[in-house]
Protein backbone atom coordinates (compact mmCIF):
# COMPACT_ATOMS: atom_id res chain seq x y z
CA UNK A 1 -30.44 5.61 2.43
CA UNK A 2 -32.39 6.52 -0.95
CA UNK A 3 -31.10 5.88 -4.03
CA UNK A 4 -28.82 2.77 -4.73
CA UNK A 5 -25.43 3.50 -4.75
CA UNK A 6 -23.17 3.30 -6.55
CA UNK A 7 -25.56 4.23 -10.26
CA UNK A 8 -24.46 2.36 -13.23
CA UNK A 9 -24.83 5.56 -15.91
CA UNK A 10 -23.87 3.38 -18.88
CA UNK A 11 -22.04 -0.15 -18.80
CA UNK A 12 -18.28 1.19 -18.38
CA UNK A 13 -19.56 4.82 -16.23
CA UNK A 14 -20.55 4.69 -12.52
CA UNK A 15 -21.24 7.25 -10.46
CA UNK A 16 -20.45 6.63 -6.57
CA UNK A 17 -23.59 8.87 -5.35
CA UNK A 18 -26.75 8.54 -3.32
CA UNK A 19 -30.35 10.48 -3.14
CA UNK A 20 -28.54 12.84 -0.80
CA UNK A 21 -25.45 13.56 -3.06
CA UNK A 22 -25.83 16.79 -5.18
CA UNK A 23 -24.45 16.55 -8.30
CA UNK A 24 -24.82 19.05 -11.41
CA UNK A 25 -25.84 18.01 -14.87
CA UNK A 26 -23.15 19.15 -16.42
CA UNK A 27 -20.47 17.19 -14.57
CA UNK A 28 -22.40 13.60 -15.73
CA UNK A 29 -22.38 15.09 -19.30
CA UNK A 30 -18.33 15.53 -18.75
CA UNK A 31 -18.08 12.19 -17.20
CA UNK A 32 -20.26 10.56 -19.80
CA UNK A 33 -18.27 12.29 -22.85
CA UNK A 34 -14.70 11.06 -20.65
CA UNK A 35 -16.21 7.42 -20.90
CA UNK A 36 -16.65 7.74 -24.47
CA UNK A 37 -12.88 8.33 -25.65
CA UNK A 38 -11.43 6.01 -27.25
CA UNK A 39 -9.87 2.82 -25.89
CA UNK A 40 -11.48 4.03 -22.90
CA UNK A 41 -12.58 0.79 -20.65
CA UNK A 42 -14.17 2.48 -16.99
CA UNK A 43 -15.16 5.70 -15.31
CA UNK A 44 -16.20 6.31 -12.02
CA UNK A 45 -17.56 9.64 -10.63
CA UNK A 46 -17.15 10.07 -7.06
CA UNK A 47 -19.50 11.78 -4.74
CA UNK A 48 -17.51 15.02 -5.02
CA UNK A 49 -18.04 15.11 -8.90
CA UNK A 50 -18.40 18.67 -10.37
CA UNK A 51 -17.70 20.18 -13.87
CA UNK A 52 -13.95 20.82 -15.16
CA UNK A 53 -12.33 22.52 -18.06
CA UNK A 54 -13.36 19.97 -20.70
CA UNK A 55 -12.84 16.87 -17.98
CA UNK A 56 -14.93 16.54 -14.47
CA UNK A 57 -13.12 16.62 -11.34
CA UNK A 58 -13.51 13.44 -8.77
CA UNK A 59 -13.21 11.42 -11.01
CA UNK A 60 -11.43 7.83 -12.01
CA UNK A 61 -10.84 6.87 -15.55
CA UNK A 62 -9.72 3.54 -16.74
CA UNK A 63 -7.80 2.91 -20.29
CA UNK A 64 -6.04 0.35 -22.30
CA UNK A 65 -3.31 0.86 -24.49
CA UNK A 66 -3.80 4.55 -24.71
CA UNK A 67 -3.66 7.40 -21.58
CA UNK A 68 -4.74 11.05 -21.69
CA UNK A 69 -2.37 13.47 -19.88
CA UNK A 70 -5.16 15.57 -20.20
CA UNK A 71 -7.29 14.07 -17.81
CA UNK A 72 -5.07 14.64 -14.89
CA UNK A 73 -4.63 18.44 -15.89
CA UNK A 74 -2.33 21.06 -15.00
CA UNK A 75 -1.58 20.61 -11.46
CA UNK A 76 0.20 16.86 -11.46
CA UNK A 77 0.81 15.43 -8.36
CA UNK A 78 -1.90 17.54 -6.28
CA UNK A 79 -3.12 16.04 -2.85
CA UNK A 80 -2.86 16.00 0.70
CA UNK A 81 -0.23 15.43 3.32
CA UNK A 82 -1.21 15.27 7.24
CA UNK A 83 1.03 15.87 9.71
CA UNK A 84 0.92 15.86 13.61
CA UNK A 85 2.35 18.69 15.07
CA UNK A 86 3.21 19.51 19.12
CA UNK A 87 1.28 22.23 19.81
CA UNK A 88 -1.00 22.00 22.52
CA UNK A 89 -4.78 21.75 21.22
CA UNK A 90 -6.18 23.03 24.59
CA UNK A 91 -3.83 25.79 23.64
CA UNK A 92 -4.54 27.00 20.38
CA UNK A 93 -5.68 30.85 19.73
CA UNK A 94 -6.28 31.18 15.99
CA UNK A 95 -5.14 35.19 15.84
CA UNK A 96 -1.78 34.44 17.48
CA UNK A 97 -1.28 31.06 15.54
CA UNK A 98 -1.93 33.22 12.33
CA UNK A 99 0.19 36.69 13.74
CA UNK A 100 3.57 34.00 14.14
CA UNK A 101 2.77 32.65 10.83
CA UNK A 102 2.91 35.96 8.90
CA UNK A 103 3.11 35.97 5.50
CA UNK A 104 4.23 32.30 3.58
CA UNK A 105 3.60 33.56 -0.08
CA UNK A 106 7.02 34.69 -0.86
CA UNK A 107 9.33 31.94 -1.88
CA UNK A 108 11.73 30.37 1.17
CA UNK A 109 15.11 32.50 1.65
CA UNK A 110 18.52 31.34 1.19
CA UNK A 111 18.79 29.99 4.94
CA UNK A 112 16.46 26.92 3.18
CA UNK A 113 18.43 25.90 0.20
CA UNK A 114 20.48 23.35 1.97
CA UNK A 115 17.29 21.37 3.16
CA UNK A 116 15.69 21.59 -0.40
CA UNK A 117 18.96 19.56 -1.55
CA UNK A 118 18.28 17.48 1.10
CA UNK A 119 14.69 16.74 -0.31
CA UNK A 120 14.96 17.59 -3.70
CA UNK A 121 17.85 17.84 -6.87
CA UNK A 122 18.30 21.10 -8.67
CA UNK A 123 14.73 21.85 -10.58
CA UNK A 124 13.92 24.98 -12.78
CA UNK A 125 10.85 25.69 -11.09
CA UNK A 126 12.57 25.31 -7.27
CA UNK A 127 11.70 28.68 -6.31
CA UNK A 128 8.01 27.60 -6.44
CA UNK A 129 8.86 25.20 -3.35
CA UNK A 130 7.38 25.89 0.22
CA UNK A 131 4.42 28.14 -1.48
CA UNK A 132 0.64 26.78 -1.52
CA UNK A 133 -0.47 28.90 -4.38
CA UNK A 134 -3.62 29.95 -5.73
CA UNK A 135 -7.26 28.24 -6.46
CA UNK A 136 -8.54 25.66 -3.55
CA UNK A 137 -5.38 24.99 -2.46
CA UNK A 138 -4.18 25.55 1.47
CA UNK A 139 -2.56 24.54 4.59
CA UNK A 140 -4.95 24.30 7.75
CA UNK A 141 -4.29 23.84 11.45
CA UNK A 142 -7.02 20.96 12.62
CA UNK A 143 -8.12 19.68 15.80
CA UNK A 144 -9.78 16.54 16.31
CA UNK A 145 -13.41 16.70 16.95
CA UNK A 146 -14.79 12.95 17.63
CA UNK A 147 -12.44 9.80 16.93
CA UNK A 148 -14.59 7.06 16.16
CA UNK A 149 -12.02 4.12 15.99
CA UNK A 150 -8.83 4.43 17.95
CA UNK A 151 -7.40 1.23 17.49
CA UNK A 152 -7.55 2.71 13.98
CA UNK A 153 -5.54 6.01 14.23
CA UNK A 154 -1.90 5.92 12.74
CA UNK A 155 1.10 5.30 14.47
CA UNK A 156 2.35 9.19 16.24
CA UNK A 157 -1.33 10.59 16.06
CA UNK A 158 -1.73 12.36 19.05
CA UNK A 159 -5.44 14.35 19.89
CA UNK A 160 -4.59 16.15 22.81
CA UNK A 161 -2.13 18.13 19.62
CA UNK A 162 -3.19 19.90 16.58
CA UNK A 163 -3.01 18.68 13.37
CA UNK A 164 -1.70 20.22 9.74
CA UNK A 165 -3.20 19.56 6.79
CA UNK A 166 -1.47 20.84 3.55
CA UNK A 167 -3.28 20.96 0.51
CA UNK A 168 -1.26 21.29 -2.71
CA UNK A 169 0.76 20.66 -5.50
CA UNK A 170 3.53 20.91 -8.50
CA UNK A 171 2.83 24.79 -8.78
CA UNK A 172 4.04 26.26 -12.09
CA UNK A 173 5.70 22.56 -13.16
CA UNK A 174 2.79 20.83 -13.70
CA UNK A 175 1.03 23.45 -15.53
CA UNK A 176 4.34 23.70 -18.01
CA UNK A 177 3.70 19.77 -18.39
CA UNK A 178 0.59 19.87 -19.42
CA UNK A 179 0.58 22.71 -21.56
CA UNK A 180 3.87 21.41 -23.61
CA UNK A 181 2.01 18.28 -24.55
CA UNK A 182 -1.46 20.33 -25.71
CA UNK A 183 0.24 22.17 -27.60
CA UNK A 184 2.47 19.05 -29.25
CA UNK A 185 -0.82 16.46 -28.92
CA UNK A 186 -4.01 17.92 -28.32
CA UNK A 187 -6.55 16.06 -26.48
CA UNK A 188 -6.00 13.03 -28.32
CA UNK A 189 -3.47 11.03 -26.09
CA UNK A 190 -0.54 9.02 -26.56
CA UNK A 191 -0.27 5.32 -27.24
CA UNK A 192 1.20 3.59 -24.23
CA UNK A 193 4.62 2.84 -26.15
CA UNK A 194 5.24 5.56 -27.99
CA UNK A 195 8.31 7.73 -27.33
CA UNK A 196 5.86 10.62 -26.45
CA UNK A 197 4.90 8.12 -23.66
CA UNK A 198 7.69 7.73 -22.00
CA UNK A 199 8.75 11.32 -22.24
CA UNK A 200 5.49 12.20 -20.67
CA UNK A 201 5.86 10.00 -17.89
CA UNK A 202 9.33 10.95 -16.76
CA UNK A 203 8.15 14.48 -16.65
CA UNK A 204 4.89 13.13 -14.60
CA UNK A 205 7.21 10.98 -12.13
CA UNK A 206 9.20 14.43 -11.73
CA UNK A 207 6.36 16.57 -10.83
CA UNK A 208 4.64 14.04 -8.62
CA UNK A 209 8.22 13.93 -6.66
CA UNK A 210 8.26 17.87 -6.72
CA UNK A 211 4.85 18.41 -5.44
CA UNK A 212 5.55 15.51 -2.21
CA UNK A 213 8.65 17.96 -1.75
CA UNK A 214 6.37 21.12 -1.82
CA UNK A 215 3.63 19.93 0.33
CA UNK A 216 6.88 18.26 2.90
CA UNK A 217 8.63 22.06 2.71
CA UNK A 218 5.41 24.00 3.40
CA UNK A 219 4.77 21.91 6.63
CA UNK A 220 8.29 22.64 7.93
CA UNK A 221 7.90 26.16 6.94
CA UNK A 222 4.66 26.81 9.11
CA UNK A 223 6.01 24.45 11.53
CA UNK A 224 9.46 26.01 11.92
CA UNK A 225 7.41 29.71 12.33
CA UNK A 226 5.65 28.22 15.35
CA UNK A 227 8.68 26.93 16.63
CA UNK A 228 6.96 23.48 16.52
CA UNK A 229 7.70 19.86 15.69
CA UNK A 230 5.98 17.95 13.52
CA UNK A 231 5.56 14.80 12.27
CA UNK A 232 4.11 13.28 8.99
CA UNK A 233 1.25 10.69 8.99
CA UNK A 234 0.80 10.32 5.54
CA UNK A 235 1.02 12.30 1.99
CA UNK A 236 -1.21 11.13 -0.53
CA UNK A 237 -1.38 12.53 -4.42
CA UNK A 238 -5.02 13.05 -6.24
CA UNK A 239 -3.91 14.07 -9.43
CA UNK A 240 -1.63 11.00 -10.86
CA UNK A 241 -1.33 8.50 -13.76
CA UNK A 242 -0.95 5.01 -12.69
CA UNK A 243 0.01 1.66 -14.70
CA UNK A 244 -1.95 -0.86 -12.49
CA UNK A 245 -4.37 -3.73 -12.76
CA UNK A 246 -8.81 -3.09 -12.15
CA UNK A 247 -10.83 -6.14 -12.65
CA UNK A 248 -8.26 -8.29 -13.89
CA UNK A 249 -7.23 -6.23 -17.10
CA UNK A 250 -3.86 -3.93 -16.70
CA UNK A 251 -3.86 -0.81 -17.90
CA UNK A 252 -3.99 2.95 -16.99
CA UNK A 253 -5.44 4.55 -14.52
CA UNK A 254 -6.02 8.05 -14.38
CA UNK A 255 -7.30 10.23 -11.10
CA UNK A 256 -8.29 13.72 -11.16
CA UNK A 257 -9.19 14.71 -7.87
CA UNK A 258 -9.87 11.24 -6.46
CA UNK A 259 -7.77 9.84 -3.31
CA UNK A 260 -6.26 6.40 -3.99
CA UNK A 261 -8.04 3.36 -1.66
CA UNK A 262 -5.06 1.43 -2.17
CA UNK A 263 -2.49 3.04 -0.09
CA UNK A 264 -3.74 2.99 3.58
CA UNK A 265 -5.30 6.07 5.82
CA UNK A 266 -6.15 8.79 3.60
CA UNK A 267 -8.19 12.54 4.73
CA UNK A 268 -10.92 13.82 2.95
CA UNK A 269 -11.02 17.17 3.88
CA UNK A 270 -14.39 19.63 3.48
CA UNK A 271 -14.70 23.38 3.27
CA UNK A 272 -12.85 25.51 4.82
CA UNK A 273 -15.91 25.43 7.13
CA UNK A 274 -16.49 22.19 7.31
CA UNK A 275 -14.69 18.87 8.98
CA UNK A 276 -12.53 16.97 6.99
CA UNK A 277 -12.26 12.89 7.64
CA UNK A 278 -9.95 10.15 8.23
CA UNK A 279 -10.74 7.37 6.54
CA UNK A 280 -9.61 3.46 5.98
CA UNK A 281 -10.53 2.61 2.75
CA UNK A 282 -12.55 -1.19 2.10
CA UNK A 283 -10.03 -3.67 1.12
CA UNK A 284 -12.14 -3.62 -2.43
CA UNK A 285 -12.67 -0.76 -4.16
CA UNK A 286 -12.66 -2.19 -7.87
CA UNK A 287 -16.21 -0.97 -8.16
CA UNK A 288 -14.48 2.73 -7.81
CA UNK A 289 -11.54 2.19 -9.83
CA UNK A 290 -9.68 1.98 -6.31
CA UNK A 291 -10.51 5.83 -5.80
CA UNK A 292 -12.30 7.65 -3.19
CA UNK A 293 -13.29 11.31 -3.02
CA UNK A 294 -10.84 14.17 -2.81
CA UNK A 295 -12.65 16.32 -0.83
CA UNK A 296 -16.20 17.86 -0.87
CA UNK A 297 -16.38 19.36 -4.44
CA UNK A 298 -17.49 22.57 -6.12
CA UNK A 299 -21.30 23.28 -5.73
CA UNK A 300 -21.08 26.58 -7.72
CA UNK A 301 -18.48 27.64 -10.34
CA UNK A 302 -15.59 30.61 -9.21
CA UNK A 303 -17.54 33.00 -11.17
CA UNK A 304 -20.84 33.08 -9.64
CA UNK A 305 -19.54 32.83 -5.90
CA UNK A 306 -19.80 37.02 -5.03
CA UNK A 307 -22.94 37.87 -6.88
CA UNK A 308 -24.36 35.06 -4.43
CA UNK A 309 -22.74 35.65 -1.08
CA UNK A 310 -21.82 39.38 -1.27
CA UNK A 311 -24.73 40.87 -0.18
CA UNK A 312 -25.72 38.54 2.33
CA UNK A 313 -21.92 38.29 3.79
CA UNK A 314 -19.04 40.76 3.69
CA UNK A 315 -15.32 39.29 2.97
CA UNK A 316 -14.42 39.74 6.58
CA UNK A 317 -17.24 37.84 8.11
CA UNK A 318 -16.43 35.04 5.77
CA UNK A 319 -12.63 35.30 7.29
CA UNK A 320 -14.21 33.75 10.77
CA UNK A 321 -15.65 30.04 10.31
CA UNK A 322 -19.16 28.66 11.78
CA UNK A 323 -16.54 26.91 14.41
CA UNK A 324 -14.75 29.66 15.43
CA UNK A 325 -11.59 29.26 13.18
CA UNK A 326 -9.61 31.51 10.90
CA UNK A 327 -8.84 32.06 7.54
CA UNK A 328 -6.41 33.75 6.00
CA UNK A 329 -6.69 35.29 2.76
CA UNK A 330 -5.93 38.68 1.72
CA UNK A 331 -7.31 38.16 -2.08
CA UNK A 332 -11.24 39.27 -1.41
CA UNK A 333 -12.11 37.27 -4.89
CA UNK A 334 -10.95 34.37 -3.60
CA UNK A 335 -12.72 34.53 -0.08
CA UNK A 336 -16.15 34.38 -1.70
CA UNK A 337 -15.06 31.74 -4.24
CA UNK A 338 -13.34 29.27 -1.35
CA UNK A 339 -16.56 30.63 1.04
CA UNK A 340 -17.83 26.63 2.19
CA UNK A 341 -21.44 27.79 0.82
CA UNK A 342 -19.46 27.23 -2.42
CA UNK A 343 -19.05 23.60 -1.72
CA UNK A 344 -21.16 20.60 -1.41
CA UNK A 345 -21.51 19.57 2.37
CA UNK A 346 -18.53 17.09 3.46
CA UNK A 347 -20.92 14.48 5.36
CA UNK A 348 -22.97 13.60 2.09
CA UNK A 349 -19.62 13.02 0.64
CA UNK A 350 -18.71 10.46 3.23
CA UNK A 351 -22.32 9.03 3.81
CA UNK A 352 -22.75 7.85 -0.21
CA UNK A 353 -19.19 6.41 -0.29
CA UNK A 354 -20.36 4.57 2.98
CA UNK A 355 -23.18 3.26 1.70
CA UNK A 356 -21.45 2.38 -1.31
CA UNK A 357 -18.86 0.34 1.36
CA UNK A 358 -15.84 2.05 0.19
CA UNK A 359 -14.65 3.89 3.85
CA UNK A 360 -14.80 3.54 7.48
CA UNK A 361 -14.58 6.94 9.38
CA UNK A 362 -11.41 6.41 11.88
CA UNK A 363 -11.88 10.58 12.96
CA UNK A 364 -13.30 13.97 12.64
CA UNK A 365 -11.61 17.44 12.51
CA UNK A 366 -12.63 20.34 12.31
CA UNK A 367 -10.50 23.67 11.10
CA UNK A 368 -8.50 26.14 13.64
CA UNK A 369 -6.53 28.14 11.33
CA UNK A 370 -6.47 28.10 7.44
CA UNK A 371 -3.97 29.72 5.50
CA UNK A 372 -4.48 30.40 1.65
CA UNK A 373 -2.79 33.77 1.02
CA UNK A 374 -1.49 36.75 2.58
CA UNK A 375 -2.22 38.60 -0.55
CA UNK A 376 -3.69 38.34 -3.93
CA UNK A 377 -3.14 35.03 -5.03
CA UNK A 378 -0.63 34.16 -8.48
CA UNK A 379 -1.70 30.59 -9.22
């Protein structure tokens, strides 16, 4: 097992990691800088912890009296939504599954607008809805690999059926958020009953509805181009601000890519590469402000990705996954940055918040078709 785990960095900062969790120097610095703001109570790094702009991601922070919209970035409301779909698994060629698909950049067409009523009111930034956009984000087509407890599965999960997992959030919204208050606050954050509070968190509530809607419409997109049904199992946010009680003092907590424990089965997915996990969460996850990982993490920063992969792989042979699966994404940048020898390895993820006693594995997938982008991605 190595190292103890979790590792107490300071008296408020923990870091939920083992001997076998690899985590870059700079990413502690950001976490241990994040612990220092003030009114500031708790921090927790998860084992997916890498270096952000300013702020780490997977991580938990914990204040009183005060919150920092900053901390939970551009892209409010981010996470993951799993749904169970009817197509056959025994079934399943990744070419076809990807030639009915097509291309899902552009925005939906008018023959949608009546179900985005249905899920959504009016919103300036509706024409976003139904896309994935750009960065890490994505909608994949799993299988399951190993179930380890079935009693555990959710009600409607089926294995002999595939999967979808979509990955993504408030688009353009969020982003528009965020950089309305930098511009009107800074970095400094806003006292809990200020106006400027409340205005903020009307907008966050908004964009935390909007990206639910996004991830809901994208899955009925892909699932209404396979001429399949589908059925959701659970949608989860990463990115969120939450009022709540840790430890017996109420205050604020804020997750940037870190899964809530507190809200049943969640999926922590790996590489594009790599499986991804069901999980249960332990009933107590105070150590870990209540948060789990988000996924496997950033080993190397966008920028370095090609000038380490390109002459070893070319961008097609990263298109075609260790297990056989498909990816699909037109923007040759963006293969080598999302390549899974960008990202730490999904079982160390899971194995130090095991040892730690935060999860129980319910079941293992593994990819069949990813989609990221038909063509050079926007954002």
């Amino acid at each position: 097992m190595g190292t103890q785990t979790p590792q107490y960095l300071s008296e408020n900062t923990v870091l939920i990691a083992d001997s076998h969790t690899w985590i870059e120097g700079n990413a502690i610095q950001q976490l241990q800088t994040t612990s220092r703001l003030p009114q500031m109570r708790r921090v927790a790094g998860m084992p997916d912890l890498h270096a952000g702009r300013g702020y780490p991601v997977g991580a938990a922070f914990f204040s009183s009296g005060r919150f920092y919209p900053a901390l939970i970035g551009n892209d409010i409301g981010c996470g993951m939504a799993l749904w169970q779909t009817d197509l056959a698994a025994h079934k399943a060629k990744p070419a076809k599954l990807a030639k009915q698909l097509g291309n899902i950049d552009a925005p939906l067409d008018e023959s949608w607008q009546p179900r985005i009523r249905e899920i959504l009111p009016p919103h300036p930034f509706q024409v976003a809805l139904g896309t994935i956009g750009g960065g890490n984000h994505f909608a994949e087509l799993q299988t399951v690999d190993t179930v380890y407890r079935p009693e555990r599965l959710p009600e409607n999960f089926n294995a002999a059926y595939l999967q979808l997992l979509v990955h993504s959030g408030s688009r353009g919204f969020g982003q528009q958020i965020l950089r309305r208050h930098v511009e009107a606050h800074g970095h400094s954050g806003l006292p809990e009953n200020s106006p400027e509070a409340a205005a903020y968190l009307a907008e966050h509530q908004n964009a935390l509805a909007f990206a639910r809607a996004n991830r809901q419409l994208i899955a009925e997109r892909m699932l209404a181009l396979w001429g399949a049904q589908g059925r959701r199992l659970l949608d989860v946010h990463h990115n969120f601000l939450q009022h709540t009680a840790v430890g017996g003092e109420t205050g604020w907590l804020h997750r940037k890519g870190a899964t809530p424990s507190d809200c049943g089965l969640v999926l922590i997915p790996g590489s594009r590469g790599d499986y991804s996990y069901l999980v249960e969460p332990a009933a107590d996850c105070t150590v870990a402000l209540n948060s789990l990982a988000h996924g496997a993490g950033r080993k190397w920063q966008r920028s370095e990705c090609k000038g380490r992969l390109s002459h070893k792989y070319s961008a097609d042979s990263l298109r075609r996954t260790a297990f056989g699966s498909l990816v699909v994404c037109a923007d040759k940048a963006l293969v080598y940055e999302e390549a899974p020898q960008a990202y730490k390895n999904i079982d160390s993820i899971i194995a130090a918040m095991q040892h730690a006693g935060l999860i129980e594995p319910i079941a293992r997938l593994k990819p069949v078709l990813t989609y990221k982008t038909s063509g050079v991605c926007g954002g």
